[in-house]
N, C-alpha and C. Protein backbone atom coordinates (compact mmCIF):
# COMPACT_ATOMS: atom_id res chain seq x y z
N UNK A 1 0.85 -1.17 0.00
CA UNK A 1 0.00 0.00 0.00
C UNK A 1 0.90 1.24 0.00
N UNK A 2 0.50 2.19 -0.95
CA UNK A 2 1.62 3.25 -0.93
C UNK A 2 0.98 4.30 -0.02
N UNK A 3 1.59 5.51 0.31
CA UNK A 3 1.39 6.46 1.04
C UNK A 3 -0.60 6.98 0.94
N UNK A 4 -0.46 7.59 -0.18
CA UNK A 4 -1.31 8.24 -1.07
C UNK A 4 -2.60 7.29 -0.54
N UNK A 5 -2.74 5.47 -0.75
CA UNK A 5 -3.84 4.59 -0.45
C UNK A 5 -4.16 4.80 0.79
N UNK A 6 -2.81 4.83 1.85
CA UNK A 6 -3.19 5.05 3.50
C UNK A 6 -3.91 6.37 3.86
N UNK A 7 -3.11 7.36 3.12
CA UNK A 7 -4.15 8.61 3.44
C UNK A 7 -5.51 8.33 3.58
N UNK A 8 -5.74 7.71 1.90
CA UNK A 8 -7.35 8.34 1.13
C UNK A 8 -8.35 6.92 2.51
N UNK A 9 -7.88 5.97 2.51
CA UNK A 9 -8.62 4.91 3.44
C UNK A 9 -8.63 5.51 5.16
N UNK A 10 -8.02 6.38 5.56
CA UNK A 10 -8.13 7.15 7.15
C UNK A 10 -8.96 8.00 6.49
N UNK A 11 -9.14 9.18 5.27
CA UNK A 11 -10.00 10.06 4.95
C UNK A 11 -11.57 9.23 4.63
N UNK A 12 -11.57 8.29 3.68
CA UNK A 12 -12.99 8.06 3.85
C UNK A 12 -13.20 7.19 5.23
N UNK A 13 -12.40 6.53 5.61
CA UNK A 13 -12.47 6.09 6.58
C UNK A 13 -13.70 7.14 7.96
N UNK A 14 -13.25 8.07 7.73
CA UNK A 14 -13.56 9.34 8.82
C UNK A 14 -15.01 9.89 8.09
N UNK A 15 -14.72 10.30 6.99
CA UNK A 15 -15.98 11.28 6.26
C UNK A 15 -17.17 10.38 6.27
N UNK A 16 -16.88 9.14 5.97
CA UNK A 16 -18.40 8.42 6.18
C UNK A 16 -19.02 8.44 7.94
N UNK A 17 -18.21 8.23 8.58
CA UNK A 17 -18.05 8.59 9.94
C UNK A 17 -18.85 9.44 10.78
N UNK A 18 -18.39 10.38 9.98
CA UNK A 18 -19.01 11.74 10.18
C UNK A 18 -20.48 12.23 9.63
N UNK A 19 -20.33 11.70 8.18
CA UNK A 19 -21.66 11.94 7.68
C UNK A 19 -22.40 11.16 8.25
N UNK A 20 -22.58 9.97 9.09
CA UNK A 20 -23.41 8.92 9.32
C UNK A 20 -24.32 9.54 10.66
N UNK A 21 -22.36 10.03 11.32
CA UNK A 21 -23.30 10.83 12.77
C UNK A 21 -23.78 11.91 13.39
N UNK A 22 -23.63 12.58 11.95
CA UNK A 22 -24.12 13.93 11.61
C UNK A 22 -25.49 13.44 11.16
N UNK A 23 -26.12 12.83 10.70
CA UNK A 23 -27.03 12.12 9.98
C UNK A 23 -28.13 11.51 10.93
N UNK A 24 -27.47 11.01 12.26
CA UNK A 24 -27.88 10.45 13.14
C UNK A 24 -28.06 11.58 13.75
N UNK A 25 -27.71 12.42 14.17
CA UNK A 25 -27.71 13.83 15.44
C UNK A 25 -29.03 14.09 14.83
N UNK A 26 -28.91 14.52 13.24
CA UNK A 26 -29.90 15.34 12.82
C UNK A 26 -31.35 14.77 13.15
N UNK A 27 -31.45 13.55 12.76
CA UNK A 27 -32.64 12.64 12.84
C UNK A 27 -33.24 12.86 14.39
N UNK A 28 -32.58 12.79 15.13
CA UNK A 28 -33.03 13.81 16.48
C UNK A 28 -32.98 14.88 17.07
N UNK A 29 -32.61 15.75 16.12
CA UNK A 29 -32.98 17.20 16.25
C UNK A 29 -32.41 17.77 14.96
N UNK A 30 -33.26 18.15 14.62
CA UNK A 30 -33.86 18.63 13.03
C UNK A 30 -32.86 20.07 13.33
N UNK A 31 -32.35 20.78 13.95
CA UNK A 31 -31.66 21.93 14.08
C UNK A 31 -30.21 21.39 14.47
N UNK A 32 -29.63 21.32 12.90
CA UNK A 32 -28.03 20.58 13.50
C UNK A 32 -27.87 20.89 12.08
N UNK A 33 -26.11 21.13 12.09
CA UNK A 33 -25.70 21.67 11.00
C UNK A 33 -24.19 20.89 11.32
N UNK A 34 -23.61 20.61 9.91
CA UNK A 34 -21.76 20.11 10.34
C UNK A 34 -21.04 20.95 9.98
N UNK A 35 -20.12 20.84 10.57
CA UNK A 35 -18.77 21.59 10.21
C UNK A 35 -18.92 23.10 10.16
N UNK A 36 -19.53 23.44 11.33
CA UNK A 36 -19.53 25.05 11.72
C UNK A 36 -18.56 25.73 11.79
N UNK A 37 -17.79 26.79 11.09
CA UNK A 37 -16.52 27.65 11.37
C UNK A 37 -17.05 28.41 12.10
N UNK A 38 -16.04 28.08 13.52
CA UNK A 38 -16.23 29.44 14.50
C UNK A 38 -14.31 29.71 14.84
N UNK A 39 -14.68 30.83 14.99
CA UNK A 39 -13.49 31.78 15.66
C UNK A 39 -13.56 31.84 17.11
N UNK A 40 -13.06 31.33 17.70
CA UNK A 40 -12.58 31.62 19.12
C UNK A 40 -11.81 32.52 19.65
N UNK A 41 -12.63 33.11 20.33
CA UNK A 41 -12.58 34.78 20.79
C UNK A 41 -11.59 35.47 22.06
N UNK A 42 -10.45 34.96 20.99
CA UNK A 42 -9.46 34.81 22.27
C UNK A 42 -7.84 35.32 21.50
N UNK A 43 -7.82 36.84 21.55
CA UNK A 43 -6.73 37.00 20.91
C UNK A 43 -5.16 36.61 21.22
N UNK A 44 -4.88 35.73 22.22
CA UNK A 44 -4.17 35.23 22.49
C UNK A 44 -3.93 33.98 21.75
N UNK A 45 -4.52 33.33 20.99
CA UNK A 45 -4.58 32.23 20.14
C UNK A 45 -4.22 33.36 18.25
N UNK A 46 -3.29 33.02 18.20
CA UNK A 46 -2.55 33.47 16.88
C UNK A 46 -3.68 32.70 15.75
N UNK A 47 -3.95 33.74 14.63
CA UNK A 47 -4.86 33.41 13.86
C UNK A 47 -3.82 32.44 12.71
N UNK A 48 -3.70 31.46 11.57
CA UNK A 48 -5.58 30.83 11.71
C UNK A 48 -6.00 30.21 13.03
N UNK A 49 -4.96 29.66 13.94
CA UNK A 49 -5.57 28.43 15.07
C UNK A 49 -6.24 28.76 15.73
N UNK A 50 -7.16 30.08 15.71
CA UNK A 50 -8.22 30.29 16.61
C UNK A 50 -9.25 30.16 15.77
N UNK A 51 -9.68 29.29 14.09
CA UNK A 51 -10.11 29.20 13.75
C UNK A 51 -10.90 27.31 13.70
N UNK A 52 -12.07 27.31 14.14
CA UNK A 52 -11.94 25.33 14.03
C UNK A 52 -13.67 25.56 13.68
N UNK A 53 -13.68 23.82 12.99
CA UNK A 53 -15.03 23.65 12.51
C UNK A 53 -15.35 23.07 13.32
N UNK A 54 -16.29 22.61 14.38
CA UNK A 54 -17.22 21.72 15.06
C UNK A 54 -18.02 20.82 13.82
N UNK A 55 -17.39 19.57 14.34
CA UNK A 55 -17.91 18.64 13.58
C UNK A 55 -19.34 18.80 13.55
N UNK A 56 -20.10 18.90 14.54
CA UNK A 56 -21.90 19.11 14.72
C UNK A 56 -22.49 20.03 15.59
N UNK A 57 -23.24 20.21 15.30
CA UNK A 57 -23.64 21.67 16.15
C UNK A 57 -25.07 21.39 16.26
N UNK A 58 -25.82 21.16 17.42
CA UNK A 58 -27.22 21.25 17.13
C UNK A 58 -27.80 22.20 18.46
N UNK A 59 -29.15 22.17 18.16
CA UNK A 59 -30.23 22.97 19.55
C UNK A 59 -30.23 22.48 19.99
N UNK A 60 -30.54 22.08 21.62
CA UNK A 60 -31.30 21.64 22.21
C UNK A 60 -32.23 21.91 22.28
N UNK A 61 -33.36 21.18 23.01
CA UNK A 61 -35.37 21.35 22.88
C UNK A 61 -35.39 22.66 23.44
N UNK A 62 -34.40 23.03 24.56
CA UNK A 62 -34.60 24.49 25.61
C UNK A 62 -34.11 25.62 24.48
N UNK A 63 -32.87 25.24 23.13
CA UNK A 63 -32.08 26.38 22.54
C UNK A 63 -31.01 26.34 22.54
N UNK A 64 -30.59 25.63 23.74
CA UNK A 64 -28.92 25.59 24.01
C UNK A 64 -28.28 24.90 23.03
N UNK A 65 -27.01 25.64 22.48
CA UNK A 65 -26.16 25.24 21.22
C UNK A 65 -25.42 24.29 21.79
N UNK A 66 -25.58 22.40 21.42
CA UNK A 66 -24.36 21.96 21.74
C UNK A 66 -23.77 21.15 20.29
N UNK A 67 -22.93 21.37 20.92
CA UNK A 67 -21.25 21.14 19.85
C UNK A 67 -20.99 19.63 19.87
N UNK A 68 -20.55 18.54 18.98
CA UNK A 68 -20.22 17.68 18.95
C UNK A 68 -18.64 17.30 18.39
N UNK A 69 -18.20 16.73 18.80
CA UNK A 69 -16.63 16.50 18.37
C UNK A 69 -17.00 14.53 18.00
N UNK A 70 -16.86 14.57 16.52
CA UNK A 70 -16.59 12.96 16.38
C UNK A 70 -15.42 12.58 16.22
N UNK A 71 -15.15 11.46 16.79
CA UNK A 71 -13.62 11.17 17.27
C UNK A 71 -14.17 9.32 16.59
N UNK A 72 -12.78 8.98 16.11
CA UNK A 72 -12.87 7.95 15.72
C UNK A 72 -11.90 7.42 16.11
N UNK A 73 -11.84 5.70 16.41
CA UNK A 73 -10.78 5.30 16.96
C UNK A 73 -9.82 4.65 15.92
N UNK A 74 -8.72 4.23 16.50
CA UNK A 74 -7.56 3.95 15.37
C UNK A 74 -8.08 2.47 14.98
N UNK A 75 -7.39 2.46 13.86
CA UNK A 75 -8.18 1.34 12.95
C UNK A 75 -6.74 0.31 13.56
N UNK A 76 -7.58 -1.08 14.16
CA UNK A 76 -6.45 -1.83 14.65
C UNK A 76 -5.71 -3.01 13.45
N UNK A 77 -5.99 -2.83 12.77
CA UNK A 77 -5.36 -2.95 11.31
C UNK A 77 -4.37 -2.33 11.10
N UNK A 78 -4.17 -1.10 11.39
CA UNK A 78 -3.42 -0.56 10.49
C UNK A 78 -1.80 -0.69 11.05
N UNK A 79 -0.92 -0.60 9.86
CA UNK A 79 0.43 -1.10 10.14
C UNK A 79 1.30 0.09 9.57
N UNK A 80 2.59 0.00 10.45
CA UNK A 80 2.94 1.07 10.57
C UNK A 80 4.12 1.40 9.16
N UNK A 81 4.55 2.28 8.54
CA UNK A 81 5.04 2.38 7.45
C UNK A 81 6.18 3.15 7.32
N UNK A 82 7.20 2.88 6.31
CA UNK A 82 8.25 3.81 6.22
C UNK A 82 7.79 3.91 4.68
N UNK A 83 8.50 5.05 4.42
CA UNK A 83 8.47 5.41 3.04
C UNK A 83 9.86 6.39 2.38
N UNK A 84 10.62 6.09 1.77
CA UNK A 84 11.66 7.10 1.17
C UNK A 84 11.83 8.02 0.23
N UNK A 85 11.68 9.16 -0.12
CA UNK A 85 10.93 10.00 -1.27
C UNK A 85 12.44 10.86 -2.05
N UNK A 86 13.98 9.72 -1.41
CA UNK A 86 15.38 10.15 -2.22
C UNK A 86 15.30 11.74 -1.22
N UNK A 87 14.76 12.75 -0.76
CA UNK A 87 15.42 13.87 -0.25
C UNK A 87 14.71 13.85 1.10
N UNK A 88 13.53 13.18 1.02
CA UNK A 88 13.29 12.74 2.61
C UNK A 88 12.38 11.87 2.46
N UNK A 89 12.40 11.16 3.56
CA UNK A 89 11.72 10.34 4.47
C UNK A 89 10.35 10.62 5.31
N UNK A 90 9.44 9.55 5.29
CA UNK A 90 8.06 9.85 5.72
C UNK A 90 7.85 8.35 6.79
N UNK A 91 8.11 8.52 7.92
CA UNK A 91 7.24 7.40 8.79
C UNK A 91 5.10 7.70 9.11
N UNK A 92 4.91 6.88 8.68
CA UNK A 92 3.44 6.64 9.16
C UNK A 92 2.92 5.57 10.25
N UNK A 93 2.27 5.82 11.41
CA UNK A 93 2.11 5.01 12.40
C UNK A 93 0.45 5.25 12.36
N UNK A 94 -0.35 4.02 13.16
CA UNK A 94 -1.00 4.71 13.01
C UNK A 94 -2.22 6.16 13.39
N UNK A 95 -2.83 6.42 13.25
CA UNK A 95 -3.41 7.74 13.21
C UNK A 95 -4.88 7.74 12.74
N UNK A 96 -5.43 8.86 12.89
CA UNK A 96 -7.12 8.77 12.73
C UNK A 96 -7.31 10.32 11.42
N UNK A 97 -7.58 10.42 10.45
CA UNK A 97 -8.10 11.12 10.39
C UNK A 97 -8.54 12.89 10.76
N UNK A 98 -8.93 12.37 11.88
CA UNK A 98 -9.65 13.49 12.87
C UNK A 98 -8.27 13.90 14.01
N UNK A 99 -7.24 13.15 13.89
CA UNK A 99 -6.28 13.86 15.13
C UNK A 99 -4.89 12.89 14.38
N UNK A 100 -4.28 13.91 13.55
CA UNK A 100 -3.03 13.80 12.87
C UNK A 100 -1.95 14.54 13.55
N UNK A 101 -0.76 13.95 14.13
CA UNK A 101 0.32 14.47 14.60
C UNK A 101 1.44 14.45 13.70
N UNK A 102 2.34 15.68 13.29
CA UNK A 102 2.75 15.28 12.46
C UNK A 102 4.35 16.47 13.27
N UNK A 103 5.10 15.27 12.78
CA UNK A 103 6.47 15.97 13.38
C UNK A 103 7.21 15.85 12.60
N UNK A 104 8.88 17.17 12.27
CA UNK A 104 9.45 17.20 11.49
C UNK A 104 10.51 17.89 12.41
N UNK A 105 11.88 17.28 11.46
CA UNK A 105 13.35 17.65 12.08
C UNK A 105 13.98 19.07 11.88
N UNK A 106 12.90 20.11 11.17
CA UNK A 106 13.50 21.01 10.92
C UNK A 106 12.49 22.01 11.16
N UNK A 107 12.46 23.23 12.06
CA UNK A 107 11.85 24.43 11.81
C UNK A 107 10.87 24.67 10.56
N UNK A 108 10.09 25.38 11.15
CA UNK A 108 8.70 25.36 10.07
C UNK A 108 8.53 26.57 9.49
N UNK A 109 8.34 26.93 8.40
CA UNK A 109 8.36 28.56 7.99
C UNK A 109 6.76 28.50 7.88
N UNK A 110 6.01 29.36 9.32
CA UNK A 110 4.96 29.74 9.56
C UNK A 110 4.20 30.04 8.40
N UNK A 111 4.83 31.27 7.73
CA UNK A 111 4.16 32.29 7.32
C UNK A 111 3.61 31.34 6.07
N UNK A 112 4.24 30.40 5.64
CA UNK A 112 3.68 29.15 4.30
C UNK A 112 2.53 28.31 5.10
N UNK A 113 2.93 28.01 5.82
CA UNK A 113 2.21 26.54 6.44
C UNK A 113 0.65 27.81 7.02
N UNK A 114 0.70 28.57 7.65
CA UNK A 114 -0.75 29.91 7.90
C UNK A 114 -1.47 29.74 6.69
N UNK A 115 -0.40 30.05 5.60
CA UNK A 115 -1.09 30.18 4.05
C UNK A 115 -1.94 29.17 3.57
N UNK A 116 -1.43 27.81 3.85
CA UNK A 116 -1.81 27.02 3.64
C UNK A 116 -3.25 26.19 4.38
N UNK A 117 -2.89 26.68 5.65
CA UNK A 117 -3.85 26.13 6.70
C UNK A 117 -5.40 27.01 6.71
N UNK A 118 -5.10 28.41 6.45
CA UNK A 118 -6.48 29.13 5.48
C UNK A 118 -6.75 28.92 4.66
N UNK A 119 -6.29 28.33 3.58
CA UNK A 119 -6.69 27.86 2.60
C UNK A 119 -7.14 26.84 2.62
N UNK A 120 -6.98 25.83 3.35
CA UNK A 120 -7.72 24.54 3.85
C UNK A 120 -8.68 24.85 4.65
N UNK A 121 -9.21 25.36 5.54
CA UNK A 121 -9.97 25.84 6.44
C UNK A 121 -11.26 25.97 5.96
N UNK A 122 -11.26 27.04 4.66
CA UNK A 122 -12.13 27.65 3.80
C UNK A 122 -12.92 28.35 4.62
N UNK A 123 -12.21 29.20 4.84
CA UNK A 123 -12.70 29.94 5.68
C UNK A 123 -14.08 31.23 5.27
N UNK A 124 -13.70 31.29 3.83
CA UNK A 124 -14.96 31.98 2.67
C UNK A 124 -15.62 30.72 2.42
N UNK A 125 -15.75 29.70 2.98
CA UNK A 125 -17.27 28.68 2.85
C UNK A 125 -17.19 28.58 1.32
N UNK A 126 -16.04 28.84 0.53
CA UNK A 126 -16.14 28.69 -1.05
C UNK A 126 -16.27 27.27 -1.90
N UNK A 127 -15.73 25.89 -1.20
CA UNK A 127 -15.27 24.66 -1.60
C UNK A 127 -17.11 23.73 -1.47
N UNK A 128 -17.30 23.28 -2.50
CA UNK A 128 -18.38 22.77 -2.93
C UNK A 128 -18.54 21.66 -1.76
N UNK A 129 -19.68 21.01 -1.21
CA UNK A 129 -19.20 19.92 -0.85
C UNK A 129 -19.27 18.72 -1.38
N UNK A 130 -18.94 17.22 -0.69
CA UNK A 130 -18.64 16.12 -1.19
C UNK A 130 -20.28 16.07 -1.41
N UNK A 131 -20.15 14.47 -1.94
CA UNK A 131 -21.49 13.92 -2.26
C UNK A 131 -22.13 13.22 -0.97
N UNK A 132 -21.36 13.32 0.46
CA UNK A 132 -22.00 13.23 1.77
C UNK A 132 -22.48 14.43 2.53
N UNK A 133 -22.09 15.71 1.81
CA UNK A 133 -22.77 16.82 2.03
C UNK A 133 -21.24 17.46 2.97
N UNK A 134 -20.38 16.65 3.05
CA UNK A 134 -19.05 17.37 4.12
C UNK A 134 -18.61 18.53 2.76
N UNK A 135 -17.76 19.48 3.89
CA UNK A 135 -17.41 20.88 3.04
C UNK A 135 -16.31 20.83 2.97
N UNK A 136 -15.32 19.14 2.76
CA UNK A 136 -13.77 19.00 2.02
C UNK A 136 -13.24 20.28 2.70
N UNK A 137 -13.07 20.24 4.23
CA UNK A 137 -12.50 21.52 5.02
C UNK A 137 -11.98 20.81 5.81
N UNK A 138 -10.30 21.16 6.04
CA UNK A 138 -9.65 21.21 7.68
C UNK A 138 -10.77 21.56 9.05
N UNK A 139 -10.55 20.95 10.00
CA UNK A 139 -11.31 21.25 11.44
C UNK A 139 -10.45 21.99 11.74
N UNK A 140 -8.88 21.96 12.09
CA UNK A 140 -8.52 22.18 13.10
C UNK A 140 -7.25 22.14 13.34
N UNK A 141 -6.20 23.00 12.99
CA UNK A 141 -4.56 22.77 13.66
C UNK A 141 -4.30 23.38 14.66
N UNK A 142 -3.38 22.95 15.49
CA UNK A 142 -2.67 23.42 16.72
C UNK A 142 -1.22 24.06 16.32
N UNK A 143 -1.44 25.52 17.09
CA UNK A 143 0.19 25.80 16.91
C UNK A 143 1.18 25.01 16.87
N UNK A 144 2.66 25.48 16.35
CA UNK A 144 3.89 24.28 16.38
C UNK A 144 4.33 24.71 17.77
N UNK A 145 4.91 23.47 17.81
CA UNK A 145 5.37 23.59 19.24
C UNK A 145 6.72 22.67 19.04
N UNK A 146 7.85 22.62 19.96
CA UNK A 146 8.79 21.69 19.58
C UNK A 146 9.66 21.10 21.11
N UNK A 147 10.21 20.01 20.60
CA UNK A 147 10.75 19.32 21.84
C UNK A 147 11.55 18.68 21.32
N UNK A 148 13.03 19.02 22.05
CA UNK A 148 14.76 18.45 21.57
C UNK A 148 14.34 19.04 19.54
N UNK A 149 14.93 18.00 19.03
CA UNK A 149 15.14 18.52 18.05
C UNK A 149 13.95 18.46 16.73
N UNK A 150 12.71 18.16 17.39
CA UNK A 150 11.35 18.09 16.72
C UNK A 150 10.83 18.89 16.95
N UNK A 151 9.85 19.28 15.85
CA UNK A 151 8.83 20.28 15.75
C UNK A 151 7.53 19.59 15.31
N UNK A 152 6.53 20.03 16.09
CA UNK A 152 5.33 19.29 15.58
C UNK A 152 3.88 20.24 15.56
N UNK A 153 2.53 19.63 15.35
CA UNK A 153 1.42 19.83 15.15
C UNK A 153 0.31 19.08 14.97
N UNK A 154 -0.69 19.52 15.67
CA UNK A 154 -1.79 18.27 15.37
C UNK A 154 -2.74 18.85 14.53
N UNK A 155 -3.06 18.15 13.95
CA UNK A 155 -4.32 18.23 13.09
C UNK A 155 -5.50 17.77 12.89
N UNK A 156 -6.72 18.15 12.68
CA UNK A 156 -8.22 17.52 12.61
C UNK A 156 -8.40 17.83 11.08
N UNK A 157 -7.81 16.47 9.92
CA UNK A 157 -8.49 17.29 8.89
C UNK A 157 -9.48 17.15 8.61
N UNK A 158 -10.64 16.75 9.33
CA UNK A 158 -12.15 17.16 8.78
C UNK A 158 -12.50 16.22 7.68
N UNK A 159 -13.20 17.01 6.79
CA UNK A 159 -13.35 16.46 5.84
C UNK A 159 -12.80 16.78 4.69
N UNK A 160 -11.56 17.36 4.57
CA UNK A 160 -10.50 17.56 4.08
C UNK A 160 -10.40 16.33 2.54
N UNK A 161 -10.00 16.25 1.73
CA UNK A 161 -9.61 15.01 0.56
C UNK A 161 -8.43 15.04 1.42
N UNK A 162 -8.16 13.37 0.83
CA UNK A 162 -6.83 12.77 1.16
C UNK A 162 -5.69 13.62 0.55
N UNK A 163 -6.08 14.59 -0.82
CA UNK A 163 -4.70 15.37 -0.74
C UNK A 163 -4.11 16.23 -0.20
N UNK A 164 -5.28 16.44 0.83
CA UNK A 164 -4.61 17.42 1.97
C UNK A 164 -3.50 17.30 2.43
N UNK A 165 -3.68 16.10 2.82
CA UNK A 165 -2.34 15.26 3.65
C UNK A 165 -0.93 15.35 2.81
N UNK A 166 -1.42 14.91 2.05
CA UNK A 166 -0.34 15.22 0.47
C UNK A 166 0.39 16.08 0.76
N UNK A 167 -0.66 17.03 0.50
CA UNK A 167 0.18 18.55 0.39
C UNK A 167 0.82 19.18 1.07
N UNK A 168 0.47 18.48 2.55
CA UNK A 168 0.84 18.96 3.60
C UNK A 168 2.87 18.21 3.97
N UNK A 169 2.82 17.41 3.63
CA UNK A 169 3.82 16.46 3.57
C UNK A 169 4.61 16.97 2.51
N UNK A 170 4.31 17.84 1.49
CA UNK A 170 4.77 17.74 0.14
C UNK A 170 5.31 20.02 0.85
N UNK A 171 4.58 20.24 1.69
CA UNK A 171 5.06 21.44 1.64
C UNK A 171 5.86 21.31 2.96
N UNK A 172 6.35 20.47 3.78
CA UNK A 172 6.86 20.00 4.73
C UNK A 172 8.15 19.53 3.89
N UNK A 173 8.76 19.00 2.82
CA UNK A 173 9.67 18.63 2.46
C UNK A 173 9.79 19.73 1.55
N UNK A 174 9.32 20.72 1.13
CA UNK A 174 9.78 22.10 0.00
C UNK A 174 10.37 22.77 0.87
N UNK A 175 9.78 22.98 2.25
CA UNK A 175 10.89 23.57 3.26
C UNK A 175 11.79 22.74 3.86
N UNK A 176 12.61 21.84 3.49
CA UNK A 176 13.93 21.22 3.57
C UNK A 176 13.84 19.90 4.62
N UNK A 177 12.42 19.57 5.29
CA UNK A 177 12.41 18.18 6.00
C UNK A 177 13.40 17.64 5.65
N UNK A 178 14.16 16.12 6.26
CA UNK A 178 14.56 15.54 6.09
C UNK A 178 13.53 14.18 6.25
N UNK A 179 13.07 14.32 7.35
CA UNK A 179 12.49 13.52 8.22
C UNK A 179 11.17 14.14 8.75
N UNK A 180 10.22 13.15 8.05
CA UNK A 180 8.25 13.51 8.85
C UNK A 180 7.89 12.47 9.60
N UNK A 181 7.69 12.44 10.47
CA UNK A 181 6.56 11.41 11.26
C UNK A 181 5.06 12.11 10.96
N UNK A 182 4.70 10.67 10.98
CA UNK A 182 2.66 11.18 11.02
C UNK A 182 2.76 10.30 11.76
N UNK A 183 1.57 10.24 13.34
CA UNK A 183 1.03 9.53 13.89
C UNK A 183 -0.01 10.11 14.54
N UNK A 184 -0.96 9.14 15.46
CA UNK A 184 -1.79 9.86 16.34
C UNK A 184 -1.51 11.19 17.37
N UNK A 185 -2.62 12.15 17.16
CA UNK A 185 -2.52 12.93 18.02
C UNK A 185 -2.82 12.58 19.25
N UNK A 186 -3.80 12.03 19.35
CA UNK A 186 -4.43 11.36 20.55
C UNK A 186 -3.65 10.94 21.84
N UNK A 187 -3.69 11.44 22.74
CA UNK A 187 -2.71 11.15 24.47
C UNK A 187 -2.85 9.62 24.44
N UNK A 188 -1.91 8.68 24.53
CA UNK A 188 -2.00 7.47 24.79
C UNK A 188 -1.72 6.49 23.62
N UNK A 189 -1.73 7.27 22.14
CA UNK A 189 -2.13 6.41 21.14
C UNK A 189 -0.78 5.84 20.52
């Protein structure tokens, strides 16, 4: 299985996922919507990452807005991977979808990876959606942060296409990676 197959099988893996229990929420309360962009109102959170979609959002019978986070668990199948691309290297362990950790041996040039992460976001609601009704949008990155000689980030890509991941990996080695890990974000995983 090459890189590209593992992506796209964690991406539909997730989007059916989602559409099913978005699908399910709705069926019991008719006031539910997915993948809400909200801004979190907290200028201490550096923009885009104060930007995230809530997987589901519905009323309650009283009004009250609650928020749903679908979380999927790691597929116990899945096996862990090296891959060599001649100027760097890609380990894959595994990972969900919805909470991608992704670490690299070299400093991150923000101001690309921001560019990029608004542009995934869709933050102008511009990107058509799939034929499960998802809006092919990032949820959710976390600032970089780093420890000894790694730098990392987690990610929720939503309902993102598998070339997100791609691209993301592919603009992770234009700025000089040597070395990517992808694995779970998830505490414990």
């Amino acid at each position: 299985m090459n890189i590209e197959q593992i992506f796209a099988n964690e991406q539909q893996r997730y989007v059916q996922f989602l559409a099913e229990t978005r699908t399910k929420i709705a069926t019991e309360n008719p006031q539910t919507v997915g993948e809400l962009l909200v801004s979190i109102n907290n200028e201490a959170i550096a923009y885009p990452y104060r930007y995230v979609r809530v997987d589901v959002m519905s009323k309650t019978q009283d009004g009250t807005p609650k928020p749903y986070e679908i979380k999927l668990d790691l597929d116990p199948n899945f096996e862990a991977r090296g891959f060599n691309f001649g100027l760097f290297a890609v380990e894959v362990y595994p990972f969900t979808w919805n909470s991608v950790q992704v670490l690299v041996n070299k400093p991150i040039n923000t101001k690309q990876l921001e560019g990029w992460i608004t542009r995934w976001l869709d933050i102008e609601d511009e990107n058509q959606p799939d034929t499960l009704g998802n809006c092919q949008a990032i949820h959710s990155f976390s600032p970089i942060d780093q420890s000894e000689n790694w730098w990392y980030l987690t990610a929720d890509f939503g309902s993102a296409p598998a070339d997100a991941l791609i691209e993301f990996v592919e603009l992770m080695a234009s700025q000089g990676m040597t070395r990517i890990v992808i694995k779970s974000g998830e505490a414990g995983a």
